[in-house]
N, C-alpha and C. Protein backbone atom coordinates (compact mmCIF):
# COMPACT_ATOMS: atom_id res chain seq x y z
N UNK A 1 -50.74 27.25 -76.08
CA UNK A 1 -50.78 26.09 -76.95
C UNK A 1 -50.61 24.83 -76.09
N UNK A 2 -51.51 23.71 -76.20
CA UNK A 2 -51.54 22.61 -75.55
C UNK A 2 -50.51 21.53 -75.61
N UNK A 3 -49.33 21.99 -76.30
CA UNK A 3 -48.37 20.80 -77.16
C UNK A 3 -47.21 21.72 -76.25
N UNK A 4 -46.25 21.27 -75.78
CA UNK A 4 -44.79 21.59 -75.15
C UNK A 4 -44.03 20.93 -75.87
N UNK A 5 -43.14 21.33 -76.39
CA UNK A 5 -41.70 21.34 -76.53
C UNK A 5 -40.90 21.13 -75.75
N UNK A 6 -40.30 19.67 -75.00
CA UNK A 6 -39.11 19.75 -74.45
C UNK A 6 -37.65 19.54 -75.00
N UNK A 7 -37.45 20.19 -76.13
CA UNK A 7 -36.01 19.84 -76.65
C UNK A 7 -34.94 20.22 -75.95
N UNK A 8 -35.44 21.33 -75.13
CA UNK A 8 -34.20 22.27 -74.10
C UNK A 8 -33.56 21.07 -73.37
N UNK A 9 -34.72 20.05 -72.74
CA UNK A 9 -34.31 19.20 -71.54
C UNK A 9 -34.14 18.11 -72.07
N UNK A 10 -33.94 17.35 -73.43
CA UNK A 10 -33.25 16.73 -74.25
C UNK A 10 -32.05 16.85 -74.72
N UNK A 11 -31.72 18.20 -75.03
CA UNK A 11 -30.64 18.55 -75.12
C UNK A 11 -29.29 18.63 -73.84
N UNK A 12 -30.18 18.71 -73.12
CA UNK A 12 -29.39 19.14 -71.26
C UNK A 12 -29.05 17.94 -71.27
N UNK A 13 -30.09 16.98 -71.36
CA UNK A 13 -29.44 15.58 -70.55
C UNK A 13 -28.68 14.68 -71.52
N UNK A 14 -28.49 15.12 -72.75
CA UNK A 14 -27.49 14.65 -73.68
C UNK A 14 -26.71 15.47 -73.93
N UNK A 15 -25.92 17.12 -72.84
CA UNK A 15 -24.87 17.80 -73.07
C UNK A 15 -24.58 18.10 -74.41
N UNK A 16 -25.68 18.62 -75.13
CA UNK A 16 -25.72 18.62 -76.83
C UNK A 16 -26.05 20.23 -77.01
N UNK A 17 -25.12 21.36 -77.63
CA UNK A 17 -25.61 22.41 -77.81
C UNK A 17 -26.78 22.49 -78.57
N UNK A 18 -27.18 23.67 -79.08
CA UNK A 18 -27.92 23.97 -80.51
C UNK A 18 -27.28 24.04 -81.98
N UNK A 19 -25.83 24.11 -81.66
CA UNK A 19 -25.00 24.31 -82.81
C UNK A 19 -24.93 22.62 -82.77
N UNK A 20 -24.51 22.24 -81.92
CA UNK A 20 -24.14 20.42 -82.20
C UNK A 20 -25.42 19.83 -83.00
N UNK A 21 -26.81 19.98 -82.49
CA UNK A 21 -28.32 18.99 -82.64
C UNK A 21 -27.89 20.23 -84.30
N UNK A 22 -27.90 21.04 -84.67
CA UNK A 22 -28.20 21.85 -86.14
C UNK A 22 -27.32 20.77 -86.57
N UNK A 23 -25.81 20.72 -86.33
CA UNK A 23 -24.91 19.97 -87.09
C UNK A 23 -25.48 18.43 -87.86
N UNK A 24 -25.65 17.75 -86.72
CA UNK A 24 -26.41 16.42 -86.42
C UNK A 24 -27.69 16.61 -87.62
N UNK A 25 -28.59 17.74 -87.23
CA UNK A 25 -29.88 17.44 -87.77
C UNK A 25 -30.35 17.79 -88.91
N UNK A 26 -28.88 18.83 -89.60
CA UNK A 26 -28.89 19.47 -91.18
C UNK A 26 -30.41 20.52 -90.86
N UNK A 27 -30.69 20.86 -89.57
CA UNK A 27 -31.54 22.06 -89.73
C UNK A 27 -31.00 23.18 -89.32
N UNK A 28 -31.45 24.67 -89.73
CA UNK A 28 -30.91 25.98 -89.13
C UNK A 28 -30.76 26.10 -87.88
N UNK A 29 -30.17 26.78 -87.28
CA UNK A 29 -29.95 27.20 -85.87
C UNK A 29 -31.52 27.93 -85.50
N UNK A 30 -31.65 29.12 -86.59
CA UNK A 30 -33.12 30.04 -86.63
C UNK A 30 -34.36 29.01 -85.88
N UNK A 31 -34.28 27.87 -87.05
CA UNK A 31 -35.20 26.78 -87.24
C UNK A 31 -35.86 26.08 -85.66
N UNK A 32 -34.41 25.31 -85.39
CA UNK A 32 -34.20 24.51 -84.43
C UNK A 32 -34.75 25.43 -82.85
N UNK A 33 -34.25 26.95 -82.86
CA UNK A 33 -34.63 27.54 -81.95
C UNK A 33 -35.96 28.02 -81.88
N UNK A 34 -36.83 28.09 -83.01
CA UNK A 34 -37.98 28.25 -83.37
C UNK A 34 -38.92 26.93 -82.55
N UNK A 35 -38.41 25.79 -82.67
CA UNK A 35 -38.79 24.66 -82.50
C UNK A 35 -38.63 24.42 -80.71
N UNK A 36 -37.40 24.51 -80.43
CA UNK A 36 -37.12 24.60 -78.79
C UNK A 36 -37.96 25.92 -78.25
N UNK A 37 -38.08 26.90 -78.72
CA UNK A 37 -39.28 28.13 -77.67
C UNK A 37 -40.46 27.73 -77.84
N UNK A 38 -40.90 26.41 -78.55
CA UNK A 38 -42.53 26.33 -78.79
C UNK A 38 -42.64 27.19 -79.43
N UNK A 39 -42.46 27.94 -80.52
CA UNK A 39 -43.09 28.91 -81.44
C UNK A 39 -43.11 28.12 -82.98
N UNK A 40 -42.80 27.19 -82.86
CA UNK A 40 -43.02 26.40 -84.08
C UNK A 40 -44.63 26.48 -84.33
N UNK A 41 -45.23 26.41 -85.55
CA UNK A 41 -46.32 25.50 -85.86
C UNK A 41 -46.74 24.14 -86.20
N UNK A 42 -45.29 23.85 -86.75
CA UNK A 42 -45.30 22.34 -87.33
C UNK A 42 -44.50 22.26 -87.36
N UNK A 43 -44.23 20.70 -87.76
CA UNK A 43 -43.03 20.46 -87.61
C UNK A 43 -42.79 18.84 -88.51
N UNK A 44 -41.92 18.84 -89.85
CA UNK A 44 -41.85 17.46 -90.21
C UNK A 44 -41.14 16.35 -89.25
N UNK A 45 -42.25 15.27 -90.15
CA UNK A 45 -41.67 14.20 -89.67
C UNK A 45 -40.14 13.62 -89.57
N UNK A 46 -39.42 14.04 -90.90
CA UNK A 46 -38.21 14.00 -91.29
C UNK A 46 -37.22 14.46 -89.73
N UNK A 47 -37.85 15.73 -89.75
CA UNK A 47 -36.95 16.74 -88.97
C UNK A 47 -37.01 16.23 -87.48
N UNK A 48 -37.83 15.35 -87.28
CA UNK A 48 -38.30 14.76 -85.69
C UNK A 48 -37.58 13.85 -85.74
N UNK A 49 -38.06 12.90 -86.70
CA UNK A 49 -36.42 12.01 -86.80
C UNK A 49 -35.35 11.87 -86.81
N UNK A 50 -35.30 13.00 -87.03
CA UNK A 50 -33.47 12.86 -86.84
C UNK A 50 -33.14 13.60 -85.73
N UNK A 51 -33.94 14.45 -84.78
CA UNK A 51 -33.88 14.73 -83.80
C UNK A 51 -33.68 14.12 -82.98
N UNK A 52 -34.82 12.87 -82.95
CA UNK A 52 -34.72 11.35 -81.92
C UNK A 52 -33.61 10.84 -82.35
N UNK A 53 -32.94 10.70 -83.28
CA UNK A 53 -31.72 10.02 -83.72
C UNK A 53 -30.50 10.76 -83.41
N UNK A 54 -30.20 12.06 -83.53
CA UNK A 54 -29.47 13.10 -82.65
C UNK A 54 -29.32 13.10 -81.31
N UNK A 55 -30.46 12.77 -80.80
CA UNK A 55 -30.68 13.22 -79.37
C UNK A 55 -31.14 11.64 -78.27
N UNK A 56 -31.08 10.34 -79.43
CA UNK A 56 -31.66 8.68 -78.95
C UNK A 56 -32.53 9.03 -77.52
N UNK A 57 -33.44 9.69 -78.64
CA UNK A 57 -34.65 9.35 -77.94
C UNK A 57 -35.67 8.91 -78.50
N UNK A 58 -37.25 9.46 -77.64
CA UNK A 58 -38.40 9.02 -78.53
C UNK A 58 -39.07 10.26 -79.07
N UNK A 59 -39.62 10.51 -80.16
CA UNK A 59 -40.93 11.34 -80.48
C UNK A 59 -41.49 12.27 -78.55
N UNK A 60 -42.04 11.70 -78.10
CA UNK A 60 -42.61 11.89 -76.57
C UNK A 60 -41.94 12.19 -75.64
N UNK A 61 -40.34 12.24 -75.85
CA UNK A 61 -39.46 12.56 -75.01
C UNK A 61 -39.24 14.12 -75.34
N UNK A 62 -39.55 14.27 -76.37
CA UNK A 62 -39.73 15.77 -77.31
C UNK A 62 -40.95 17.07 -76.74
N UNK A 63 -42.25 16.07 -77.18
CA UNK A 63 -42.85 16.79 -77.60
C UNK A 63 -44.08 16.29 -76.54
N UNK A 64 -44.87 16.88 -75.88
CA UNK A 64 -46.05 16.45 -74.92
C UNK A 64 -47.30 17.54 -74.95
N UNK A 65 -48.81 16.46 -74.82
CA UNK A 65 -49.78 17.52 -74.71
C UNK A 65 -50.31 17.73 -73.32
N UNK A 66 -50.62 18.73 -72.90
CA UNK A 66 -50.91 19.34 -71.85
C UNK A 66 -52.25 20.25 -71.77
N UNK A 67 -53.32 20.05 -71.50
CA UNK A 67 -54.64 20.58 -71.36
C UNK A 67 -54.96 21.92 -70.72
């Protein structure tokens, strides 16, 4: 898939578990880890937002395409 997921290295450089960003982001642990392995398909807007707001970043600090 041409889209990466970097939440792992969002999370690293803001010392933020997966239990902390779930707390923060009112999403599942299941969910959130679904989302960090790239096995997501989609993903709301809602749920990105508050990610960047969890994690003060951007959308692109997240998520990148790769050819």
């Amino acid at each position: 898939m041409p889209i990466i997921v970097n939440l792992d290295v969002m999370m690293a450089k803001r010392k933020m578990s997966l239990n902390e960003l779930s707390e923060h982001v009112g999403v599942t642990l299941s969910n959130l880890s679904i989302l960090k392995t790239g096995k997501a398909k989609a993903v709301r807007f809602s749920t990105l937002e508050a990610i960047c707001k969890a994690l003060d970043c951007q959308p692109g600090d997240i998520l990148e395409f790769e050819e």
